[in-house]
C-alpha atoms as a PDB file:
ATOM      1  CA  UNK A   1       6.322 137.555 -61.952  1.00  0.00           C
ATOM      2  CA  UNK A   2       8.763 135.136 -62.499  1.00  0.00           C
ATOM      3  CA  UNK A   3       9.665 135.055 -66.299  1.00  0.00           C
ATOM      4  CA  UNK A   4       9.907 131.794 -68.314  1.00  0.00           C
ATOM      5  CA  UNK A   5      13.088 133.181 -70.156  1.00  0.00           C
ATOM      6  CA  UNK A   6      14.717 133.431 -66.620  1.00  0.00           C
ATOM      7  CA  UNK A   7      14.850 130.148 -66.256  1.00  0.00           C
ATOM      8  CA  UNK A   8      17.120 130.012 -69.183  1.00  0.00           C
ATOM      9  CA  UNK A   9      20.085 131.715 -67.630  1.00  0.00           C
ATOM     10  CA  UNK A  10      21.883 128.784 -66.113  1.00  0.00           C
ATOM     11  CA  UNK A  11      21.759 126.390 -68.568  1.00  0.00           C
ATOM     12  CA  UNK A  12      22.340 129.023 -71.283  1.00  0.00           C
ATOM     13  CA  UNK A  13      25.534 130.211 -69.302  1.00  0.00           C
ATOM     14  CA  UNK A  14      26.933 126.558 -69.027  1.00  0.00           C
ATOM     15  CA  UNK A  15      26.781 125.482 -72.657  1.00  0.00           C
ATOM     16  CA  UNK A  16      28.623 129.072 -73.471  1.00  0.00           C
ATOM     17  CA  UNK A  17      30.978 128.051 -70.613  1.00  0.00           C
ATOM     18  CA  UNK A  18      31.385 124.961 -71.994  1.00  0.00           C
ATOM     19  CA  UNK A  19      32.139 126.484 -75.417  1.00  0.00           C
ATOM     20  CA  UNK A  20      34.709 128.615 -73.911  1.00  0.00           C
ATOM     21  CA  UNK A  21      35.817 125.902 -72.098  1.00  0.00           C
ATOM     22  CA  UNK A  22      36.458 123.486 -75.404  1.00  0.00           C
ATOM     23  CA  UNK A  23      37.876 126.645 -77.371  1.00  0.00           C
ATOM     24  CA  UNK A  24      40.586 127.711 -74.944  1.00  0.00           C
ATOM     25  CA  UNK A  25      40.825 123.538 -73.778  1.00  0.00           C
ATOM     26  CA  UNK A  26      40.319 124.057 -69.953  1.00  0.00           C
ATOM     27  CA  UNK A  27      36.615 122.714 -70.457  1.00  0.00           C
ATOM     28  CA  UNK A  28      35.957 122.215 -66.635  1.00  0.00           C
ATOM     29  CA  UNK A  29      37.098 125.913 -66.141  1.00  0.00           C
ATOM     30  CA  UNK A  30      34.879 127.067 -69.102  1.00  0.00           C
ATOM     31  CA  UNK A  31      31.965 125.295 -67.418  1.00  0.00           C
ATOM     32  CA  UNK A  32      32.147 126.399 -64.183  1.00  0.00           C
ATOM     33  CA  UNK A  33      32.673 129.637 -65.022  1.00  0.00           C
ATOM     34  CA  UNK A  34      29.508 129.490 -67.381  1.00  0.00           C
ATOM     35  CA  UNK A  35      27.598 128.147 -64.595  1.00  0.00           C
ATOM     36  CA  UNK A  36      28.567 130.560 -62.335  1.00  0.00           C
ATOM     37  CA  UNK A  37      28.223 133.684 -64.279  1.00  0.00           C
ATOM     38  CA  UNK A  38      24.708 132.102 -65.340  1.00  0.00           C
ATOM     39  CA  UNK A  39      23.753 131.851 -61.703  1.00  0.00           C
ATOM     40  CA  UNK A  40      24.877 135.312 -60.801  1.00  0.00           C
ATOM     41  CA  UNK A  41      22.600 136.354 -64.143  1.00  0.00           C
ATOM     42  CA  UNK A  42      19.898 134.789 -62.878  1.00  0.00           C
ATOM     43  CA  UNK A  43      19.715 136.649 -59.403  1.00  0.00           C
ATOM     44  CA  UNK A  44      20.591 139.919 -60.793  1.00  0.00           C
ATOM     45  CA  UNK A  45      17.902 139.833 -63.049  1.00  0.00           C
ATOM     46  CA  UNK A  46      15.563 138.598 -60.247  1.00  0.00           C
ATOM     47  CA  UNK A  47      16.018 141.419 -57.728  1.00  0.00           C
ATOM     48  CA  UNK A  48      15.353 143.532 -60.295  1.00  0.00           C
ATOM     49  CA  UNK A  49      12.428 141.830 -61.482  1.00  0.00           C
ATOM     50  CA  UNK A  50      11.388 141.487 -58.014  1.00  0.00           C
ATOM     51  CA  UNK A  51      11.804 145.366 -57.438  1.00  0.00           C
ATOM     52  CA  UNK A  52       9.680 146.481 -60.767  1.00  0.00           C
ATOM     53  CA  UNK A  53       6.897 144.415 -58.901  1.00  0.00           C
ATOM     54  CA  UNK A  54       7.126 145.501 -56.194  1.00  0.00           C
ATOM     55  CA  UNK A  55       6.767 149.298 -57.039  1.00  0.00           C
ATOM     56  CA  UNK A  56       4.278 148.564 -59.654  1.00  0.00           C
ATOM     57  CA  UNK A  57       1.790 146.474 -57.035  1.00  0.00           C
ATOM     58  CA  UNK A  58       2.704 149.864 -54.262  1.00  0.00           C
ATOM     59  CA  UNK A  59       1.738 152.413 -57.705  1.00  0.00           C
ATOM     60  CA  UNK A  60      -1.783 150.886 -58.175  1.00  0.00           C
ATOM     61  CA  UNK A  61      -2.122 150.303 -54.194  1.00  0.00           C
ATOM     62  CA  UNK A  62      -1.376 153.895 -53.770  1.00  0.00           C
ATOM     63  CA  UNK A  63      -3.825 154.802 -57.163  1.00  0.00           C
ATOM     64  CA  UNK A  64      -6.586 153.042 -55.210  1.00  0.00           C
ATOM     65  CA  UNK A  65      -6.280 154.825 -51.978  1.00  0.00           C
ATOM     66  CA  UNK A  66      -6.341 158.121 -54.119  1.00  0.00           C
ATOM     67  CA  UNK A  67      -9.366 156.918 -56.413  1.00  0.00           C
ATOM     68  CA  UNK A  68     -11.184 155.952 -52.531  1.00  0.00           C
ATOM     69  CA  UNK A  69     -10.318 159.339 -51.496  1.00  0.00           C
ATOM     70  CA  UNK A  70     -11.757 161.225 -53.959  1.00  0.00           C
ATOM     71  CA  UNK A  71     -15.060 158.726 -54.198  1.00  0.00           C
ATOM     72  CA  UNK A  72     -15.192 159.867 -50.395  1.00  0.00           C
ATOM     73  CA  UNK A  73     -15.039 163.381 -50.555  1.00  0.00           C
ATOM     74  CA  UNK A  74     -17.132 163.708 -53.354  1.00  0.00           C
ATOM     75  CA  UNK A  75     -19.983 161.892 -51.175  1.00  0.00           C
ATOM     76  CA  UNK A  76     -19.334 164.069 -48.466  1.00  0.00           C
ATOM     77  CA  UNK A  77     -19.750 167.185 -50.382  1.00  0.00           C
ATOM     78  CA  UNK A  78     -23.711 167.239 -51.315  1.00  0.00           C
END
């Protein structure tokens, strides 16, 4: 699940590099320091993302195999 606000990150982390960058006057430094920390956001926040999938899609997996389980047993007691 790739979220639309992710893609946000790097852009959003150069223009507040580039801020930075204008305010303290080393605007090349501010920017690739926005850029950076924008594309280090962006991959933190998609292992994570990537995790919460993956345990949610292994939950219901594992919710199935329990729901087949019991539909089994209760056919095999009459």
């Amino acid at each position: 699940m790739y979220n639309r606000q992710m893609t946000y990150l790097i852009p959003g982390g150069l223009l507040v590099g580039l801020g930075v960058g204008l305010w303290i006057d080393q605007v090349a430094a501010g920017v690739m320091l926005g850029l950076g920390i924008g594309f280090l956001l962006s991959a933190f926040m998609g292992s994570f993302q990537f995790r919460f999938t993956w345990t949610d899609r292994l939950e219901s997996r594992v919710e199935e195999l329990e729901a087949e389980m019991k539909e089994l047993k209760h056919r095999s007691n009459p």
